[in-house]
Protein backbone atom coordinates (compact mmCIF):
# COMPACT_ATOMS: atom_id res chain seq x y z
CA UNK A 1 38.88 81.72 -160.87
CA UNK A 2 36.21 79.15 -161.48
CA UNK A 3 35.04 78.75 -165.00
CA UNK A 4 31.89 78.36 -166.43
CA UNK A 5 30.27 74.81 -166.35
CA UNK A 6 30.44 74.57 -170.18
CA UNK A 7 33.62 75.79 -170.49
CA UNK A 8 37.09 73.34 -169.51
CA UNK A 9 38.80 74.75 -166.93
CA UNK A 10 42.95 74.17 -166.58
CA UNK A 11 43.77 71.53 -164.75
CA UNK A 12 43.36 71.99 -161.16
CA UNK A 13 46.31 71.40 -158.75
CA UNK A 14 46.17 67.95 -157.70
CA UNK A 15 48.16 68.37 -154.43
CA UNK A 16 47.11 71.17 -151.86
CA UNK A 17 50.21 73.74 -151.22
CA UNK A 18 48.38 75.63 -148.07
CA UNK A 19 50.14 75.08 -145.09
CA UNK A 20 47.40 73.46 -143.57
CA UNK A 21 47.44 70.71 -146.04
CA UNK A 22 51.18 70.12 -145.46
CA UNK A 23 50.56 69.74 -141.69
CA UNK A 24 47.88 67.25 -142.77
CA UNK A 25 47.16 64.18 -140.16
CA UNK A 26 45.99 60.93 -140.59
CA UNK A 27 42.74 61.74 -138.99
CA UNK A 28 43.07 65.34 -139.72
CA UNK A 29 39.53 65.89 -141.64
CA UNK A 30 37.31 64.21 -138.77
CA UNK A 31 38.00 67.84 -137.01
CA UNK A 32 35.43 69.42 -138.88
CA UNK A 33 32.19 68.54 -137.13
CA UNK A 34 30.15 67.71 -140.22
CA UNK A 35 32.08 65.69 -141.68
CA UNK A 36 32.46 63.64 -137.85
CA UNK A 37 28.83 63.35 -137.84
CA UNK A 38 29.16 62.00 -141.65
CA UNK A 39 31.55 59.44 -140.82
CA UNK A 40 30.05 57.94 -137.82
CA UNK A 41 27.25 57.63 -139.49
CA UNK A 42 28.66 55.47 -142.18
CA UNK A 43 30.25 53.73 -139.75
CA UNK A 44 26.94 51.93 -138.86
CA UNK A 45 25.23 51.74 -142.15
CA UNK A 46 28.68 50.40 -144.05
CA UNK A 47 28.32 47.46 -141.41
CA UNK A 48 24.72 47.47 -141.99
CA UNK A 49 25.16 47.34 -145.57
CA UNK A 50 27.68 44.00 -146.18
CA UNK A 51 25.66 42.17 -143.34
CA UNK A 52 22.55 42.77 -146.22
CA UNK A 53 25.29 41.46 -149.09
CA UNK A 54 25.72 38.54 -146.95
CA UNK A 55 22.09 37.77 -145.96
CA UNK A 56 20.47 38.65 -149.48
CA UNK A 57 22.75 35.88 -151.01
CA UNK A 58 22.04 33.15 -148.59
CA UNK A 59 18.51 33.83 -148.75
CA UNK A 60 18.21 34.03 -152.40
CA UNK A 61 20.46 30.27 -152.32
CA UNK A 62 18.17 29.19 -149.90
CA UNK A 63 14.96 30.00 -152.18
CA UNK A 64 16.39 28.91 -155.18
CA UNK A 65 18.51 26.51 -154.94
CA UNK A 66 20.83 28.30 -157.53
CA UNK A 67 23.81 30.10 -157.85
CA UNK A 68 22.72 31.80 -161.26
CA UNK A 69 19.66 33.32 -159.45
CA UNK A 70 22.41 34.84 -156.82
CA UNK A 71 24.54 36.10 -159.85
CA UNK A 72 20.98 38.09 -160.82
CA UNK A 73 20.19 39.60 -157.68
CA UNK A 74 23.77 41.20 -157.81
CA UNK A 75 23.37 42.32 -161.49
CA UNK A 76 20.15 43.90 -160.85
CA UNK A 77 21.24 45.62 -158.04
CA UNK A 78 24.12 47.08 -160.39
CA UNK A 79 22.05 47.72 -163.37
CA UNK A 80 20.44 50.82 -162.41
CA UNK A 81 24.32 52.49 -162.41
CA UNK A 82 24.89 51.10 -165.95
CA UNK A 83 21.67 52.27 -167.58
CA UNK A 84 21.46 55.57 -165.21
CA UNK A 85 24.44 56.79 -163.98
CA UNK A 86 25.38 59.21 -166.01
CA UNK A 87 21.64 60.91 -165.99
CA UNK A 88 22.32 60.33 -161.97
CA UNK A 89 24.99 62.58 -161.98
CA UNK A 90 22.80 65.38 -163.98
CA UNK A 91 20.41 65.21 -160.82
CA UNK A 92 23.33 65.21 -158.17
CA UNK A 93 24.72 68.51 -159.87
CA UNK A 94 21.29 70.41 -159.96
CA UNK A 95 20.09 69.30 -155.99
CA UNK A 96 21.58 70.41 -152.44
CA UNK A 97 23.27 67.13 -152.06
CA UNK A 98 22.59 67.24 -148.20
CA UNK A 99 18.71 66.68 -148.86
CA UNK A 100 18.94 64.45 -151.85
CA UNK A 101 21.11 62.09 -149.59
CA UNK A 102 18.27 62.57 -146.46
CA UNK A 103 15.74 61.16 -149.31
CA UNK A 104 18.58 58.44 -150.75
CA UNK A 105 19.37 56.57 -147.37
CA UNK A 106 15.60 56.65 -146.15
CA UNK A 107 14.06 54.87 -149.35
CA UNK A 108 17.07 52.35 -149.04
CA UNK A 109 16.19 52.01 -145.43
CA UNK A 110 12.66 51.30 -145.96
CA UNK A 111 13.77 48.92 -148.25
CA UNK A 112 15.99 47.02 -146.41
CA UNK A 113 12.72 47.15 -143.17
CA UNK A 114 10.34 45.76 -145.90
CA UNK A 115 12.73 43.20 -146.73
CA UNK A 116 12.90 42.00 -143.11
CA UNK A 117 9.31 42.01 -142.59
CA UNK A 118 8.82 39.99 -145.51
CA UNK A 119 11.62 37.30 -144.56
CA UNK A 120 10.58 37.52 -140.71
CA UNK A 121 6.87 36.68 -141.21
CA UNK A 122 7.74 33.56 -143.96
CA UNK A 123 5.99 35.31 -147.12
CA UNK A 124 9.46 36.12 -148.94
CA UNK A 125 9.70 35.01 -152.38
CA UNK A 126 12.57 35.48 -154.61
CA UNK A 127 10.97 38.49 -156.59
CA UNK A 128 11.02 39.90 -153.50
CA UNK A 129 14.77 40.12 -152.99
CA UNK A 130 14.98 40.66 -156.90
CA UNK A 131 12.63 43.78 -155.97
CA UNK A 132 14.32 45.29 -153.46
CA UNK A 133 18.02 44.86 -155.25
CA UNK A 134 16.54 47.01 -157.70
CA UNK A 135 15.21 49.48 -155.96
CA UNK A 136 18.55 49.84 -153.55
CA UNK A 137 20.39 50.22 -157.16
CA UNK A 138 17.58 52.93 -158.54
CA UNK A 139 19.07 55.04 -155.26
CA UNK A 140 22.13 54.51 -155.09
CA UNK A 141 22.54 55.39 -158.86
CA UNK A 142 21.54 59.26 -156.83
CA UNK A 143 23.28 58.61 -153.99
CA UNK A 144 26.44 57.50 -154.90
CA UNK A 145 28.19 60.54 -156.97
CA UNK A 146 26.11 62.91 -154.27
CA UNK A 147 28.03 60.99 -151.23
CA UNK A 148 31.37 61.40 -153.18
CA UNK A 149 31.05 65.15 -154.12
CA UNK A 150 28.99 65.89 -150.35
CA UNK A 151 32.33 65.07 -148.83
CA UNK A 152 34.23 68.20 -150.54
CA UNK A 153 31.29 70.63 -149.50
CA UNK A 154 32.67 69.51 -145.76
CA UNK A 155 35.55 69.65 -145.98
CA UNK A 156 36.58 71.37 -148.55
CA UNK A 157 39.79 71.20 -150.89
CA UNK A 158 42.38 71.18 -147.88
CA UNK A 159 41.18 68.04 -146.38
CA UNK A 160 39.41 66.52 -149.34
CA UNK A 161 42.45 63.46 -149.79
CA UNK A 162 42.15 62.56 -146.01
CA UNK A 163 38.14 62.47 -145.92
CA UNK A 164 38.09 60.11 -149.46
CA UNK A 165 40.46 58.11 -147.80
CA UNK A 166 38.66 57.68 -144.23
CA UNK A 167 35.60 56.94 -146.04
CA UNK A 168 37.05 54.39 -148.24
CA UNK A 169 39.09 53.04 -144.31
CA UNK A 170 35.69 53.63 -142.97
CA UNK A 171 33.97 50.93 -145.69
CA UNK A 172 37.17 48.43 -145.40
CA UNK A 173 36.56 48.09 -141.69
CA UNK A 174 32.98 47.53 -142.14
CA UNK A 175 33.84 44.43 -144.74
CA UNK A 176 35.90 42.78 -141.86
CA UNK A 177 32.83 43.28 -139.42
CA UNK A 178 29.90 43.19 -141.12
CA UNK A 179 30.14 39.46 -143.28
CA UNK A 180 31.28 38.02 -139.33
CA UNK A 181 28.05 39.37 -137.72
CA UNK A 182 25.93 38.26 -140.92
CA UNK A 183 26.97 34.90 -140.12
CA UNK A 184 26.48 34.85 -136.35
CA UNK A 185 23.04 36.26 -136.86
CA UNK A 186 22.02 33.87 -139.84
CA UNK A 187 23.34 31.23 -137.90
CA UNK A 188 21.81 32.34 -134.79
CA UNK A 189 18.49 33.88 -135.67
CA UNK A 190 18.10 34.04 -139.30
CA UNK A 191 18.28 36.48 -142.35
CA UNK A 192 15.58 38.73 -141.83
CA UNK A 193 17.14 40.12 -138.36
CA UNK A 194 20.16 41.21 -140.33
CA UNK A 195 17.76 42.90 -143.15
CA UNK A 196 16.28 44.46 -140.50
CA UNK A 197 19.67 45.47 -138.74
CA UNK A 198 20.58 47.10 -141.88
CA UNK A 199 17.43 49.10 -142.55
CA UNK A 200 17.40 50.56 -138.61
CA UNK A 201 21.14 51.18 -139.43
CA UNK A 202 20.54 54.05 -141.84
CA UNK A 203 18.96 55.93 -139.06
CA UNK A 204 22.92 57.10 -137.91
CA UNK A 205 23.83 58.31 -141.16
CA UNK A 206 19.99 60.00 -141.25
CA UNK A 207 20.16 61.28 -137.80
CA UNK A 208 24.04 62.80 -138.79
CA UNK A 209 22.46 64.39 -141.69
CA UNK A 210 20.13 66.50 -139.86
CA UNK A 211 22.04 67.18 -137.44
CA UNK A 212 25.34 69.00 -139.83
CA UNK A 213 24.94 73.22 -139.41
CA UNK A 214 24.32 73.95 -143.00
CA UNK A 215 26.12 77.57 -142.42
CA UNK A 216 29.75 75.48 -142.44
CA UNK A 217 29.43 73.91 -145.14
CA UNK A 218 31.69 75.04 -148.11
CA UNK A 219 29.16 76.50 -150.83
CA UNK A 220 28.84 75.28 -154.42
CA UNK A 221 27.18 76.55 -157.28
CA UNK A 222 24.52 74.29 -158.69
CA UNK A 223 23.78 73.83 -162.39
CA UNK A 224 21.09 75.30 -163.34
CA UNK A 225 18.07 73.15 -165.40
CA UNK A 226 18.65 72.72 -168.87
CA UNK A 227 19.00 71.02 -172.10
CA UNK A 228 22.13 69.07 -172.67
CA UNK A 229 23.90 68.79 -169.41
CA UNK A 230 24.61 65.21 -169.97
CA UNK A 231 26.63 65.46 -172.85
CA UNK A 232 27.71 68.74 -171.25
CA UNK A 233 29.53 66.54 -168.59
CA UNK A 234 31.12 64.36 -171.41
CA UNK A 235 32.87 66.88 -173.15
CA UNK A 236 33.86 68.59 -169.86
CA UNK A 237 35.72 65.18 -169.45
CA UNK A 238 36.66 65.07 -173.04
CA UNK A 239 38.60 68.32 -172.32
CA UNK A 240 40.47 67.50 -170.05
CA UNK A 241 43.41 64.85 -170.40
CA UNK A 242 44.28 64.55 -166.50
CA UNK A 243 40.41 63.76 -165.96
CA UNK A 244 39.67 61.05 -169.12
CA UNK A 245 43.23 59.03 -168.76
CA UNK A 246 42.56 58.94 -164.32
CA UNK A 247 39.20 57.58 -165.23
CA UNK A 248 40.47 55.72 -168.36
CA UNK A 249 42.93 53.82 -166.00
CA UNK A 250 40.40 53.18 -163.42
CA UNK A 251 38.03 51.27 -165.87
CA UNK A 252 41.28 48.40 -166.29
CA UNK A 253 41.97 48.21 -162.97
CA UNK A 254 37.88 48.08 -162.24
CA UNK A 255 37.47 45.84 -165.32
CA UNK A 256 40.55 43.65 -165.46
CA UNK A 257 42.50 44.12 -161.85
CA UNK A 258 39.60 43.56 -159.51
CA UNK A 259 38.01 40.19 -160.26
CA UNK A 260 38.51 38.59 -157.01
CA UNK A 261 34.99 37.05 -156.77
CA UNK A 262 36.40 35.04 -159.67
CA UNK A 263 39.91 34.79 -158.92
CA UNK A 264 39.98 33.84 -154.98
CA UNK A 265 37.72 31.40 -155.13
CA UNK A 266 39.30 29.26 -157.65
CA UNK A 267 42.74 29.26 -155.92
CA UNK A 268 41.30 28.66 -152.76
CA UNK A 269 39.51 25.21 -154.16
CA UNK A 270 41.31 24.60 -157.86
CA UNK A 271 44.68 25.40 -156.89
CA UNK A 272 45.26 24.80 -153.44
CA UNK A 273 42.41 22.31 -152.21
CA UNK A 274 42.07 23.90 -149.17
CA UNK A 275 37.90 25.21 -148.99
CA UNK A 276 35.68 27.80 -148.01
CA UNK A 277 38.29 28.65 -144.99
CA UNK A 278 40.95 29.68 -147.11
CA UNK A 279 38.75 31.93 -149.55
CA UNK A 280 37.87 33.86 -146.47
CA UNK A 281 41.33 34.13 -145.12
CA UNK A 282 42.42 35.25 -148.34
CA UNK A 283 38.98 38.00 -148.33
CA UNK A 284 40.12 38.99 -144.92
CA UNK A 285 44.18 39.67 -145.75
CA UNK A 286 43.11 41.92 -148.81
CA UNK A 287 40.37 43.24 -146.75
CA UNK A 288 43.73 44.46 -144.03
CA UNK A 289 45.19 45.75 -146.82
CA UNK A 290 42.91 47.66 -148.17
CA UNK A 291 42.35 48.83 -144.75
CA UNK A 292 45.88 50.07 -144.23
CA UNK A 293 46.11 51.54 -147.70
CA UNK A 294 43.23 53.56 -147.03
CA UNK A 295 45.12 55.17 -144.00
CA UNK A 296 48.24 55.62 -145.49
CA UNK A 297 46.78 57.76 -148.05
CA UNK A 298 45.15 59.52 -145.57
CA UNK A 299 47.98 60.50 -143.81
CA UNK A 300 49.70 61.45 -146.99
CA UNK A 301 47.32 64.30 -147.50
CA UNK A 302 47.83 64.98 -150.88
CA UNK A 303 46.49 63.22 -154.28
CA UNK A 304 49.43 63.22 -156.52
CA UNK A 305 49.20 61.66 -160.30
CA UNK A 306 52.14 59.67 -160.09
CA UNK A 307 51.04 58.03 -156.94
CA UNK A 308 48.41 56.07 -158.45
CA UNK A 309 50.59 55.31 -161.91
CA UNK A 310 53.45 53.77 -159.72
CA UNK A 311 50.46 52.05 -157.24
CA UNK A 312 48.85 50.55 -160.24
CA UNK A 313 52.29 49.13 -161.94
CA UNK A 314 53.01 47.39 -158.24
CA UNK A 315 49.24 45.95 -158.23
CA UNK A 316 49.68 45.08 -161.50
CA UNK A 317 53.01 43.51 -160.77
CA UNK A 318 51.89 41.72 -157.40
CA UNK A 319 49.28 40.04 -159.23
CA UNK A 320 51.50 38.81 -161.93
CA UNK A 321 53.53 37.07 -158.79
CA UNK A 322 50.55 35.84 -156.92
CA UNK A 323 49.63 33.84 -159.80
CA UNK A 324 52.99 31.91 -159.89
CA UNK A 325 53.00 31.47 -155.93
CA UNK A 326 53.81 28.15 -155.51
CA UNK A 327 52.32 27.90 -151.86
CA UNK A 328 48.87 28.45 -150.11
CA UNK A 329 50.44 31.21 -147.23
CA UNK A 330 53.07 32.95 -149.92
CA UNK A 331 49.77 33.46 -151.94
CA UNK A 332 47.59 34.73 -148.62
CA UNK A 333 50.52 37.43 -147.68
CA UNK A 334 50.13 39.41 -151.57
CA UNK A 335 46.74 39.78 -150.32
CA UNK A 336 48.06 42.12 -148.25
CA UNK A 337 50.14 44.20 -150.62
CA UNK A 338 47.28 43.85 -153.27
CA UNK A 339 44.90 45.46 -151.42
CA UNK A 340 46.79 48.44 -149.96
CA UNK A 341 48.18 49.40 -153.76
CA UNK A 342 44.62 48.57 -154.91
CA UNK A 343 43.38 51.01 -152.53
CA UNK A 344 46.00 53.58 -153.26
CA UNK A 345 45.07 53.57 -156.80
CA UNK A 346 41.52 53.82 -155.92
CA UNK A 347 41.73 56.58 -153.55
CA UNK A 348 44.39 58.73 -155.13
CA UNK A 349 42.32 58.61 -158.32
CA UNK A 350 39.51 59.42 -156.77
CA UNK A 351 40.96 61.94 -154.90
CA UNK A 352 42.07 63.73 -158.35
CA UNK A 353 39.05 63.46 -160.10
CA UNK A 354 37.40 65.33 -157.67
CA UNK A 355 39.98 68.32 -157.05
CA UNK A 356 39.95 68.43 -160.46
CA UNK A 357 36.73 69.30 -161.30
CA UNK A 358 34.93 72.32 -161.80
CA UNK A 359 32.57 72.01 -158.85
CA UNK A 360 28.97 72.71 -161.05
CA UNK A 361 30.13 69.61 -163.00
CA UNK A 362 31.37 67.25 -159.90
CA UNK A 363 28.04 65.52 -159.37
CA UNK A 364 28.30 64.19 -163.04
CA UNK A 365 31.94 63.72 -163.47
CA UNK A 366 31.60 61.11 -160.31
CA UNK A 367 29.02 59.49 -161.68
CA UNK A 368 30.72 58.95 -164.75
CA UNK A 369 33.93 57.97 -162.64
CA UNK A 370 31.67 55.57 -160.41
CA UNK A 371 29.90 54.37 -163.50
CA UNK A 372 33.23 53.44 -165.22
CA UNK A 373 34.45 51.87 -162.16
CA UNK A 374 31.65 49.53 -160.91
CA UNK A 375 30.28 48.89 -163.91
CA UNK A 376 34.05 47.29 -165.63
CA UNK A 377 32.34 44.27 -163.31
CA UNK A 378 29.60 42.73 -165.42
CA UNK A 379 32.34 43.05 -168.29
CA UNK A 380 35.38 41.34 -166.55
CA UNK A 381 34.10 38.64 -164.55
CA UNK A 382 32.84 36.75 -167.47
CA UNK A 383 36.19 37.41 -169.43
CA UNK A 384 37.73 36.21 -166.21
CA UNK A 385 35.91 33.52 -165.62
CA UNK A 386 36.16 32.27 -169.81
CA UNK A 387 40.24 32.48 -169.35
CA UNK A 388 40.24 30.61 -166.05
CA UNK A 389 38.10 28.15 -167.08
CA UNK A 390 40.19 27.37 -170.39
CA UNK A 391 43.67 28.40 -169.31
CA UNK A 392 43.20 27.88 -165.39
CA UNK A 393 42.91 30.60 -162.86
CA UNK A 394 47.11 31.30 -162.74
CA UNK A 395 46.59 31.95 -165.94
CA UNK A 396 43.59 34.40 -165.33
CA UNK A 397 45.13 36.27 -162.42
CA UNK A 398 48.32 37.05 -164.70
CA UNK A 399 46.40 38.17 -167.51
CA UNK A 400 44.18 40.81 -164.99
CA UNK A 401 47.70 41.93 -163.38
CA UNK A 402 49.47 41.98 -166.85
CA UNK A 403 46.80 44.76 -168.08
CA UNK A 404 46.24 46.78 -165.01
CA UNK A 405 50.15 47.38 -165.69
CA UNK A 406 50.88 47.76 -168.84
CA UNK A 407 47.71 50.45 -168.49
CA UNK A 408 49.40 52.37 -166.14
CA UNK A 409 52.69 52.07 -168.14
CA UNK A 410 50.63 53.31 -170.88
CA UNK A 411 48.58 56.01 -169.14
CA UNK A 412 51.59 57.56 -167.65
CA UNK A 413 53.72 57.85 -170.86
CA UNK A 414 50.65 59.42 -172.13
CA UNK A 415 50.57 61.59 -169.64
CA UNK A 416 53.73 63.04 -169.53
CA UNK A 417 53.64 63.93 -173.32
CA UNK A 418 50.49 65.58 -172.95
CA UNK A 419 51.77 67.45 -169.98
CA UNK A 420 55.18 68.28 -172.33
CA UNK A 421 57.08 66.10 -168.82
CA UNK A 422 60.27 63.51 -169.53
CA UNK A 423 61.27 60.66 -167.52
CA UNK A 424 63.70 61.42 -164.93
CA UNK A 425 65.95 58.36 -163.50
CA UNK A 426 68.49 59.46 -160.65
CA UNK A 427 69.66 58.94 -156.93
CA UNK A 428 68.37 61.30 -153.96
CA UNK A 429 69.96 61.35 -150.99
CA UNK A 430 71.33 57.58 -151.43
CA UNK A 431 67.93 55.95 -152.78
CA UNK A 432 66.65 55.64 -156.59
CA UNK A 433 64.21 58.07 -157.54
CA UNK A 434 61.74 57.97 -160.65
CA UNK A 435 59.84 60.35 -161.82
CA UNK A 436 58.82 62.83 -164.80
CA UNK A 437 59.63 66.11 -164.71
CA UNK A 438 59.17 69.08 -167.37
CA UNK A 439 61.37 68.91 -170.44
CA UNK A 440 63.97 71.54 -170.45
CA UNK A 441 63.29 74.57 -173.45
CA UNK A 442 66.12 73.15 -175.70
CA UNK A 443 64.53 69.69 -175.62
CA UNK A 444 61.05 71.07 -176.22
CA UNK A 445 62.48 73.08 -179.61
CA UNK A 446 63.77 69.86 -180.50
CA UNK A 447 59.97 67.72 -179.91
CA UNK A 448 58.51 70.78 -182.16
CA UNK A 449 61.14 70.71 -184.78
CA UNK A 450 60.13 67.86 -187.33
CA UNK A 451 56.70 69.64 -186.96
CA UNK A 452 58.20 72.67 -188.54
């Protein structure tokens, strides 16, 4: 039974026991038709989206001449989530989520058309493209947490791990095509083609909107208006330890784990000498990864806690041995690794989050979730950057992997006590097996009896 918004709830299962969820496929969720007509429409506008990434930073180079004017296009196009997220997430959890996305992905697809027009007829000016990052970040500060809770209104909580997943497959395929067709058409016949490829883009997604039967999708209470919701959200959090410590985690591994821009770069020209060609091969291997982590969690069908706490010790751990790789291709293969355990952790948390929430407060517990995790960014690339620039970028990398692990060391020991669970170290059926399992009644007199 469902609990009031105000009131925490106990923790929802994290893993779903119906026997459709065991029988679970790796493609299992693009059955239900809305949630087809979802996907394929992200298929276009994720491509449609990094081509933009790609094409707004050359063009804002070419302008300016500067790389600092690139590094403020991309903060003002994150800014909005920083200052608004949270208050985005109060909006998400009051509107029908299907028409505040119809209103989300047209104003970014006028944007991105204006954008073209601009750059296609020669009048572009760098205010421009400062402009329209804005805007694109005032929307997505809506759409965002109403994209990630839409998806359980699908699907609902059967298929919920293999739709996050797809999605997050869905965006890692888009970031192997999408920068390779920027190029060709920069190269070919200039940035404002690819703006305007990525503002007609949004018509799929638009056109799959419209098109869903609103009678199969899985109904949700909304929150009612009213005073306080925002810090309403924040002690609904608060409450609940498997919600704050998922999140908690996913601000390191956002904040400390994922600075790649930074990292990448430096081995491909600082450590290795080997250029431009190598930074992309090394984009594109954790771009596979990610790819194939994506569908492996997919197929997995459930979101399970300790899951992401062993994925994030092995990222952790794989970037602690990347940075003492002595060559350029041992280096490029823990790409691959990286990314899928990056990935897992990503998914599976987000995964959790979600089945875990009451859903009247979903819209703003994303938002805080998305919030936490894109905006640990603008706080760990300059921490990243100080350390690699006085201690060198091996130095960097192992400091990033160092703390995404011991936070998930930390996190899970946490955990456990809160959950009253013990570590468990034994063999099943011929292989190790770790784990935490609940502490037996003797051992739990025994926790309570200095207390006494």
């Amino acid at each position: 039974m469902s609990t009031g918004p105000g009131t925490p709830s106990a923790p929802a299962p994290t893993a779903p026991t119906t026997p459709a969820a065991r029988r679970s496929s790796m493609f299992g969720s693009l059955r239900v038709r809305n949630y087809r007509l979802f996907f394929a429409g992200q298929v276009v506008s994720n491509i449609g989206t990094w081509m933009q990434r790609i094409a707004q930073d050359w063009l804002v180079l070419s302008l300016t001449g500067s790389a600092t004017a690139v590094g403020v296009t991309t903060a003002l196009q994150f800014l909005p989530m920083l200052l608004f997220g949270l208050y985005g997430g109060v909006l998400v959890d009051r509107l029908n989520k299907r028409r505040a996305l119809l209103v989300t992905q047209t104003s970014m697809a006028l944007t991105g058309i204006a954008l073209a027009l601009l750059t296609l007829s020669g009048h572009v000016q760098v205010w421009h493209v400062y402009l329209a990052a804005f805007v694109v970040g005032l929307a997505t500060v809506v759409d965002n947490p109403a994209r990630q809770s839409f998806v359980s209104e699908m699907v609902g909580p059967d298929q919920l791990q293999n739709a996050v997943s797809l999605n997050s497959a869905n965006f890692q395929s888009a970031r192997l095509v999408g920068p390779a067709v920027a190029g060709l058409m920069i190269t070919g016949v200039g940035t404002g083609w690819a703006f305007l490829f990525n503002g007609l883009s949004f018509v799929a997604p638009l056109v799959g909107l419209v098109l869903m039967r609103a009678r199969e999708l899985h109904v949700v209470q909304r929150a009612p208006r009213g005073k306080g919701q925002l810090r309403e959200g924040l002690r609904y959090v608060a409450g609940r330890p498997d919600l704050t410590w998922t999140i908690i985690l996913i601000g390191f591994i956002g904040t400390f784990g994922f600075n790649f821009p930074v990292y990448l770069s430096a081995f491909a020209d600082d450590v290795f000498h080997a250029g431009a060609g190598s930074y992309s091969l090394f984009n594109t291997l954790m771009a596979v990864g990610s790819l194939a982590g994506a569908l492996l969690a997919a197929r997995r069908g459930t979101a399970k806690l300790r899951v992401m706490l062993a994925a994030a010790v092995a990222f952790g751990g794989l970037e602690l041995v990347a940075a003492t790789a002595p060559s350029l291709w041992l280096f490029s293969l823990l790409m691959v690794p990286i990314g899928m355990f990056g990935m897992t952790v990503n998914v599976t948390a987000n995964t959790t989050v979600q089945m875990g929430t009451d859903p009247a407060m979903r819209g703003r517990v994303m938002a805080l979730y998305m919030m936490v995790f894109m905006g640990g960014s603008p706080i760990g690339a300059p921490i990243a950057g100080w350390i690699t620039d006085a201690y060198g970028v091996r130095a960097g990398l192992a400091v990033g992997g160092a703390v995404a692990a011991a936070a998930a060391v930390v996190i899970g020991l946490v955990l456990a006590r809160v959950g009253n669970l013990r570590l468990s170290v034994g063999w099943h059926g011929g292989h190790p097996r770790v784990g935490f399992v609940p502490r037996e009644p003797a051992e739990q007199q025994e926790q309570l009896a200095p207390a006494a």
